[in-house]
Protein backbone atom coordinates (compact mmCIF):
# COMPACT_ATOMS: atom_id res chain seq x y z
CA UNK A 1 0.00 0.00 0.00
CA UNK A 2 1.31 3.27 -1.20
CA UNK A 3 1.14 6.53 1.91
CA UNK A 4 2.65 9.83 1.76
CA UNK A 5 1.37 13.58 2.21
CA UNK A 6 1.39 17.09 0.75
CA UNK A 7 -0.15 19.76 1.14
CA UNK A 8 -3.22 19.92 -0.67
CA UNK A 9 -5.80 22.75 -1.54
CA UNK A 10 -8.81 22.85 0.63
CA UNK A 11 -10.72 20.35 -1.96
CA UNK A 12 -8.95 17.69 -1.85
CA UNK A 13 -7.20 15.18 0.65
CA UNK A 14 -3.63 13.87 0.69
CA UNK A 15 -2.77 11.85 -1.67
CA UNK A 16 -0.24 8.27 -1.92
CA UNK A 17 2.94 8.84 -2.93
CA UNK A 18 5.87 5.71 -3.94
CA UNK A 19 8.15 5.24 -0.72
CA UNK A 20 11.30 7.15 -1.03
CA UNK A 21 13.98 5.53 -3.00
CA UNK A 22 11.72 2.95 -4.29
CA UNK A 23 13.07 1.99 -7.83
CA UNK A 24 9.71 0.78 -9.04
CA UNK A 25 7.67 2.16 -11.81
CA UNK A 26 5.91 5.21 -11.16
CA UNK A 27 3.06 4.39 -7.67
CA UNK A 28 -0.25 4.28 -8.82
CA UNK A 29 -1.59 5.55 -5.28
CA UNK A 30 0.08 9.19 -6.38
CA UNK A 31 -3.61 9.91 -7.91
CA UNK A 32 -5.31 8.56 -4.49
CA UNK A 33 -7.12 11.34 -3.47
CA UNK A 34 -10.80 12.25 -1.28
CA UNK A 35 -12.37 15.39 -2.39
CA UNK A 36 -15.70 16.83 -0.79
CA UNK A 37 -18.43 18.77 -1.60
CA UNK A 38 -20.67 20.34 0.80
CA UNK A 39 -24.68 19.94 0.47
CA UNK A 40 -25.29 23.33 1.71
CA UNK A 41 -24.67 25.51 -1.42
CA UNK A 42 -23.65 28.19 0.99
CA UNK A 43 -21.37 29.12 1.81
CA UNK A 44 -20.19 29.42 -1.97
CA UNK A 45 -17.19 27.89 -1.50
CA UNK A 46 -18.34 24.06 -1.35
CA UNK A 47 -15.25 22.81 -1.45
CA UNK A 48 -14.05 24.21 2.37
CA UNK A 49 -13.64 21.69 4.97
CA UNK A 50 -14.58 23.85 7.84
CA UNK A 51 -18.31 22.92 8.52
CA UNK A 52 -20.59 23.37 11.73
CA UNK A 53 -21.64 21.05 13.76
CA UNK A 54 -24.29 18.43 11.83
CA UNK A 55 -23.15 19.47 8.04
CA UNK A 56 -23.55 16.80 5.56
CA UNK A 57 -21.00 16.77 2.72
CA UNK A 58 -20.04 13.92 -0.24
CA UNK A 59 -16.62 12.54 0.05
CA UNK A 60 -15.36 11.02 -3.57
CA UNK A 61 -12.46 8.78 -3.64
CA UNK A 62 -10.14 8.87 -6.82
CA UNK A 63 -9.80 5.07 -7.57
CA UNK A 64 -13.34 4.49 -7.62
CA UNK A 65 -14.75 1.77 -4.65
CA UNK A 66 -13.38 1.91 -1.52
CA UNK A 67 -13.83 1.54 2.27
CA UNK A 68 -14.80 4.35 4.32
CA UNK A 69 -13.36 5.18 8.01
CA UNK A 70 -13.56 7.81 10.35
CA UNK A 71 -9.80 7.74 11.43
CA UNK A 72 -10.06 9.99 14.27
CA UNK A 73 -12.71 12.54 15.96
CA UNK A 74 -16.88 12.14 16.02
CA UNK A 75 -19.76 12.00 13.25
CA UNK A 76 -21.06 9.84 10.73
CA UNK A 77 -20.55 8.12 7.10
CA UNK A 78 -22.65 6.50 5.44
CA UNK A 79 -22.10 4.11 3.45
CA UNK A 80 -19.26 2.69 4.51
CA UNK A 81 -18.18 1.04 0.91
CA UNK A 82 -18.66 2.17 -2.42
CA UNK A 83 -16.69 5.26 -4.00
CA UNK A 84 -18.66 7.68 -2.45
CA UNK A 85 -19.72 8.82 0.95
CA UNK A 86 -21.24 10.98 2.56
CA UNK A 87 -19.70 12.77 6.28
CA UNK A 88 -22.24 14.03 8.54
CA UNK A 89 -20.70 16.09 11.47
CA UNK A 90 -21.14 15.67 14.92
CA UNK A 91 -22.47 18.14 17.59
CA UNK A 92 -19.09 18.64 18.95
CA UNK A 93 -16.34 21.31 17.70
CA UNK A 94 -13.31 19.51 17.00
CA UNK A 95 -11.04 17.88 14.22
CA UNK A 96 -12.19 14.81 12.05
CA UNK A 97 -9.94 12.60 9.62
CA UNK A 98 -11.76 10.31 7.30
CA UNK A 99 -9.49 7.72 5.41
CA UNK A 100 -10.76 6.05 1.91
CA UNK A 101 -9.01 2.17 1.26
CA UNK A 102 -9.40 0.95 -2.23
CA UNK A 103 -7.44 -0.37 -5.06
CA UNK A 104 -4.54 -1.13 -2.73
CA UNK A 105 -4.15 2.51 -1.80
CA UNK A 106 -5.32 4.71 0.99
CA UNK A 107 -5.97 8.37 0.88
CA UNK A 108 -7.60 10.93 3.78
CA UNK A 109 -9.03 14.12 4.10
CA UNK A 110 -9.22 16.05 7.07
CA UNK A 111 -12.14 18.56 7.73
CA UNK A 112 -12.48 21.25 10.77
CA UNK A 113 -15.86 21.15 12.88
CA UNK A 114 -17.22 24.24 14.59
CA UNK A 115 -19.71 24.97 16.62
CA UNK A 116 -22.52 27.67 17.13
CA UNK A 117 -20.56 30.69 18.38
CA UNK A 118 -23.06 33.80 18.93
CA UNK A 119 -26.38 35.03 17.23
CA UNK A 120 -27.48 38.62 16.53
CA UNK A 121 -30.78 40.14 15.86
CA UNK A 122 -31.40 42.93 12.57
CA UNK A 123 -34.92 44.71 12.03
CA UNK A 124 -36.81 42.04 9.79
CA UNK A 125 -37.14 43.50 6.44
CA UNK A 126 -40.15 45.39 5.25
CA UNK A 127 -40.72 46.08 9.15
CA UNK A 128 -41.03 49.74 10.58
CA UNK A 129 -40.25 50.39 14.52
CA UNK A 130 -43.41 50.88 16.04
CA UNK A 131 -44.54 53.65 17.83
CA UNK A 132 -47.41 56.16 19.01
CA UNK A 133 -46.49 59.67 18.57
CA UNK A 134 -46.86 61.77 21.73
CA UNK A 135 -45.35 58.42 23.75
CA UNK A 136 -41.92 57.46 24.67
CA UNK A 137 -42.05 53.60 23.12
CA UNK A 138 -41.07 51.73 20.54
CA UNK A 139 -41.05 48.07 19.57
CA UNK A 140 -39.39 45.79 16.17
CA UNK A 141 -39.72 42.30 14.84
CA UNK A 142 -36.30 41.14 15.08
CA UNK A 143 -34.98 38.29 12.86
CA UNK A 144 -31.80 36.17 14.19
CA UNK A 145 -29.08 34.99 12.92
CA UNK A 146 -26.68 32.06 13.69
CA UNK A 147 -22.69 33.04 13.62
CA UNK A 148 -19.84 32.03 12.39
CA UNK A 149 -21.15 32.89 9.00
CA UNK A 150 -18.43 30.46 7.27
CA UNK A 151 -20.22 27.76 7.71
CA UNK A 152 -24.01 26.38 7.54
CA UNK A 153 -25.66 25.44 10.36
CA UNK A 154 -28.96 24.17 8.91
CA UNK A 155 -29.11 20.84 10.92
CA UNK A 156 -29.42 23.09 13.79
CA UNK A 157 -32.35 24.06 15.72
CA UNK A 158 -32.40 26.88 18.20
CA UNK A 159 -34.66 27.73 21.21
CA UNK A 160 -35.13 30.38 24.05
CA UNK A 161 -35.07 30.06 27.50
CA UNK A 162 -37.79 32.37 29.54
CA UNK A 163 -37.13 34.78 31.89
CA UNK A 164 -37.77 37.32 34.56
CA UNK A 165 -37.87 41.20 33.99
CA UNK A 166 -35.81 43.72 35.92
CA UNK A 167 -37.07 47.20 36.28
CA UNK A 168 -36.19 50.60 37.08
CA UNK A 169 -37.64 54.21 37.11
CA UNK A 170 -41.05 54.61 35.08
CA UNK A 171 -40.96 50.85 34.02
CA UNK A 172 -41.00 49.76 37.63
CA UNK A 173 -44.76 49.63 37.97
CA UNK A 174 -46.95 47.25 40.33
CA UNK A 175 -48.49 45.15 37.51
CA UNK A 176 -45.07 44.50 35.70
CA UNK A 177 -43.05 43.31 38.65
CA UNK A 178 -42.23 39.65 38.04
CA UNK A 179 -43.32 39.58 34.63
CA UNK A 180 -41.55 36.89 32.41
CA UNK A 181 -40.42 36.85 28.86
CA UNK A 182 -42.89 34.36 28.00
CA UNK A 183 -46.02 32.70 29.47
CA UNK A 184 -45.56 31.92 33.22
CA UNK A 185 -46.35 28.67 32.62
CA UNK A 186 -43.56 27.18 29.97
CA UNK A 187 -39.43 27.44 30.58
CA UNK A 188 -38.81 27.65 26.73
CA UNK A 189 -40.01 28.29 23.78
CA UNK A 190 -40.77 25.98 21.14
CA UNK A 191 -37.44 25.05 19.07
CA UNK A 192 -36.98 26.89 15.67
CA UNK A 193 -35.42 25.68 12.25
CA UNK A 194 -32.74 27.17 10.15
CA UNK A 195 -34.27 28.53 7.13
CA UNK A 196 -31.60 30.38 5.36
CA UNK A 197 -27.79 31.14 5.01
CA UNK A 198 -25.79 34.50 3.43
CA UNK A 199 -21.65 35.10 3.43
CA UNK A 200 -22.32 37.77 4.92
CA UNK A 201 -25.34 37.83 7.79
CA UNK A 202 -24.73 34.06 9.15
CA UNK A 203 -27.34 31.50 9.32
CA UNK A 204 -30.91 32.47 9.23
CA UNK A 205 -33.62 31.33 11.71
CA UNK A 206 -37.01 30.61 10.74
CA UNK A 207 -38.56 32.94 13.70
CA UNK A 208 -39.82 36.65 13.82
CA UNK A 209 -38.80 37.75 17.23
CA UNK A 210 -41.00 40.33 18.95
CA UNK A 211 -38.67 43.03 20.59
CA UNK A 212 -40.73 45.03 22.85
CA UNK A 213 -42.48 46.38 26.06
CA UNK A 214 -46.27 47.90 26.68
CA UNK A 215 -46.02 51.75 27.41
CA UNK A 216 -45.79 51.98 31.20
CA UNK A 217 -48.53 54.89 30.50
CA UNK A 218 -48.59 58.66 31.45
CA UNK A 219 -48.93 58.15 35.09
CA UNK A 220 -46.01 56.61 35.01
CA UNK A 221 -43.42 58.35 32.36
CA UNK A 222 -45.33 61.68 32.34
CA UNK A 223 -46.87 63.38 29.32
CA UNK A 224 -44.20 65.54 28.32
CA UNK A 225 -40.38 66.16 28.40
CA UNK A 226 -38.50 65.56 31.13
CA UNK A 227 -40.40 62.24 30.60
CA UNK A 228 -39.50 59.71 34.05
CA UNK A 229 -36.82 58.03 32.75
CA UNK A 230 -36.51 54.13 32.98
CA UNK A 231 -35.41 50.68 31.80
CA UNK A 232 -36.21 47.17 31.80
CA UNK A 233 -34.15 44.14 31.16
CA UNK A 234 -34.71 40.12 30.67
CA UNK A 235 -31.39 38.46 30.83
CA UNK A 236 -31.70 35.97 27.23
CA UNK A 237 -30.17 32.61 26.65
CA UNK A 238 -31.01 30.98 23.39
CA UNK A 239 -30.12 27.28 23.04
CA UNK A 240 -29.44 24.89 19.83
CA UNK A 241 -29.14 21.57 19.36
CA UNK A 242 -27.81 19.71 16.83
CA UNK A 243 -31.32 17.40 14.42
CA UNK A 244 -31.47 13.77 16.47
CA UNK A 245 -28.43 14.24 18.89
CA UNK A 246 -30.80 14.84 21.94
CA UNK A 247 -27.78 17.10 23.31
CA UNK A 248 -29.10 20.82 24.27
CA UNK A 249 -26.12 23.70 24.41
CA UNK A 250 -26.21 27.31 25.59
CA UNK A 251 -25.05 30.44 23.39
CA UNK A 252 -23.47 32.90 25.59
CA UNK A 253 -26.29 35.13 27.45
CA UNK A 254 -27.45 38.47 26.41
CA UNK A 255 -30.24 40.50 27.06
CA UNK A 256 -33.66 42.29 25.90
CA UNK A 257 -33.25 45.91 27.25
CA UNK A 258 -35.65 48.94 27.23
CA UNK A 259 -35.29 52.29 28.16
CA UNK A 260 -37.12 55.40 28.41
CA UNK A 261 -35.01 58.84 28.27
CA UNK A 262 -35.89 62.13 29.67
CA UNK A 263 -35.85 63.88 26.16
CA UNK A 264 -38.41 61.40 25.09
CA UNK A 265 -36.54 58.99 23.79
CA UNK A 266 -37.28 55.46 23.52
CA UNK A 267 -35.10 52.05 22.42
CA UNK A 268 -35.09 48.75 22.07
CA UNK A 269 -32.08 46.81 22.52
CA UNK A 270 -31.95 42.76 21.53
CA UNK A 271 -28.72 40.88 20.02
CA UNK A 272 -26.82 43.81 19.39
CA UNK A 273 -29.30 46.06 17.61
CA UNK A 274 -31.18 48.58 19.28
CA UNK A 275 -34.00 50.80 17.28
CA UNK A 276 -35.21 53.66 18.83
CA UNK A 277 -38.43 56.35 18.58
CA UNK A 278 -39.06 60.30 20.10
CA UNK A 279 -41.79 60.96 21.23
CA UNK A 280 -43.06 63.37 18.83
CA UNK A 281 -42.36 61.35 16.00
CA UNK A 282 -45.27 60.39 13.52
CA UNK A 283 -47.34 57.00 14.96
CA UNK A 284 -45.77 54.21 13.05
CA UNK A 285 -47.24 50.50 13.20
CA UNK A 286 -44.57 47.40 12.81
């Protein structure tokens, strides 16, 4: 059996080379190679072997039928013979080495596995901040998106965790003290798909996210500037798991935060956008 290594370009694996000095004719496991394509179209580059965590993508080998082995690290192949197969990823960051045997050669491919890192939240599109002129609030739809944005994380779904507001200043009234994020009576919400993927924004989840708190009212804020300033705040943690791996995992928390400012001013603040309103502007609806 014919080994070696070089250093290939991210599409393909190593490839056999003859053992030095050998005087034989010219190795026919030099052209042993494994290259992969990626299900996900994007990314656009298809040919990367960093994926996130549950990615499928097709492994060829060069010499046509061979047996299929994960060499070291976690996931899947299936099949196991034949001259292709396909990887699926496990739920685990880490590195993975899949090794293709066939026509007395061996060749292997190495590919990079990441997980969910962070999320962020942009205005959804064709959305306007709501708002009713004369009153310091303001509400969005938010729409979220999974990051790092190199790979595809569409075999992930994603959930949120409730929780309890904080208050201060004109927020901080009787019937909103130990209000929660969602209904009293569930922990989470129900689990979302991924719908979606872009180079640039990350990995898009099939939710519309409602950013926003009732008007604490004019006995409250006041009617006029110097409004009674205020904020609120749930502390957020969002969850994904990996389709069939039972195994839940926490993004690092954030938080939904309001606040009311004397000039008037109100804004919204989830996953790293905030949107904001005056007072006297023009009653808008979302």
């Amino acid at each position: 059996m014919c080994w070696g290594e070089r250093t290939p370009p991210p599409s393909r694996s190593d490839a056999g080379t003859c053992p030095p000095g050998s005087t034989a004719p010219p190795c026919p496991c030099a052209s042993a190679s494994i290259t992969s394509q990626t299900i996900a179209t994007s990314p656009a580059n298809r040919a990367r072997t960093q994926v996130g965590v549950g990615e499928e993508v097709t492994l060829t080998y060069s010499l046509g039928s061979a047996t299929w082995a994960i060499t070291s690290g976690n996931g899947n192949l299936s099949p196991s013979s034949g001259a292709q197969s396909t990887f699926t990823a496990g739920d685990v960051a880490g590195s993975v080495t899949i090794t293709a045997t066939g026509s007395g050669c061996s060749a292997r491919i190495t590919f990079t596995v990441v997980e969910p890192s962070s999320w962020t939240m942009r205005r959804a599109p064709g959305t306007n901040v709501g708002h009713t002129h004369g009153r310091p609030d303001c509400s969005w739809y938010g729409t979220m998106k999974i990051h790092p944005n190199t790979v595809n994380f569409y075999r992930i779904e994603t959930r949120e965790l409730n929780s309890t507001i904080t208050m201060t200043g004109s927020y901080n009234i009787p019937a909103w003290r130990g209000a929660t994020h969602q209904p009293r009576s569930q922990t989470a919400s129900a689990f979302f798909s991924i719908i979606d993927h872009s180079d640039a924004e990350g990995s898009e989840v099939g939710m519309r996210d409602n950013i926003s708190t009732s008007d604490p009212g004019p006995a409250a804020t006041g009617t006029a500037p110097p409004f009674n300033p205020g904020t609120h705040s749930f502390p957020i943690t969002w969850q994904w798991t990996v389709l069939g791996s039972g195994a839940i995992h926490d993004f690092p928390q954030q938080r939904h935060e309001g606040e009311i400012f004397a000039n008037g001013r109100c804004e919204m603040r989830k996953g790293g956008n905030a949107e904001s309103t005056m007072y006297s502007d023009p009653t808008s609806t979302r």
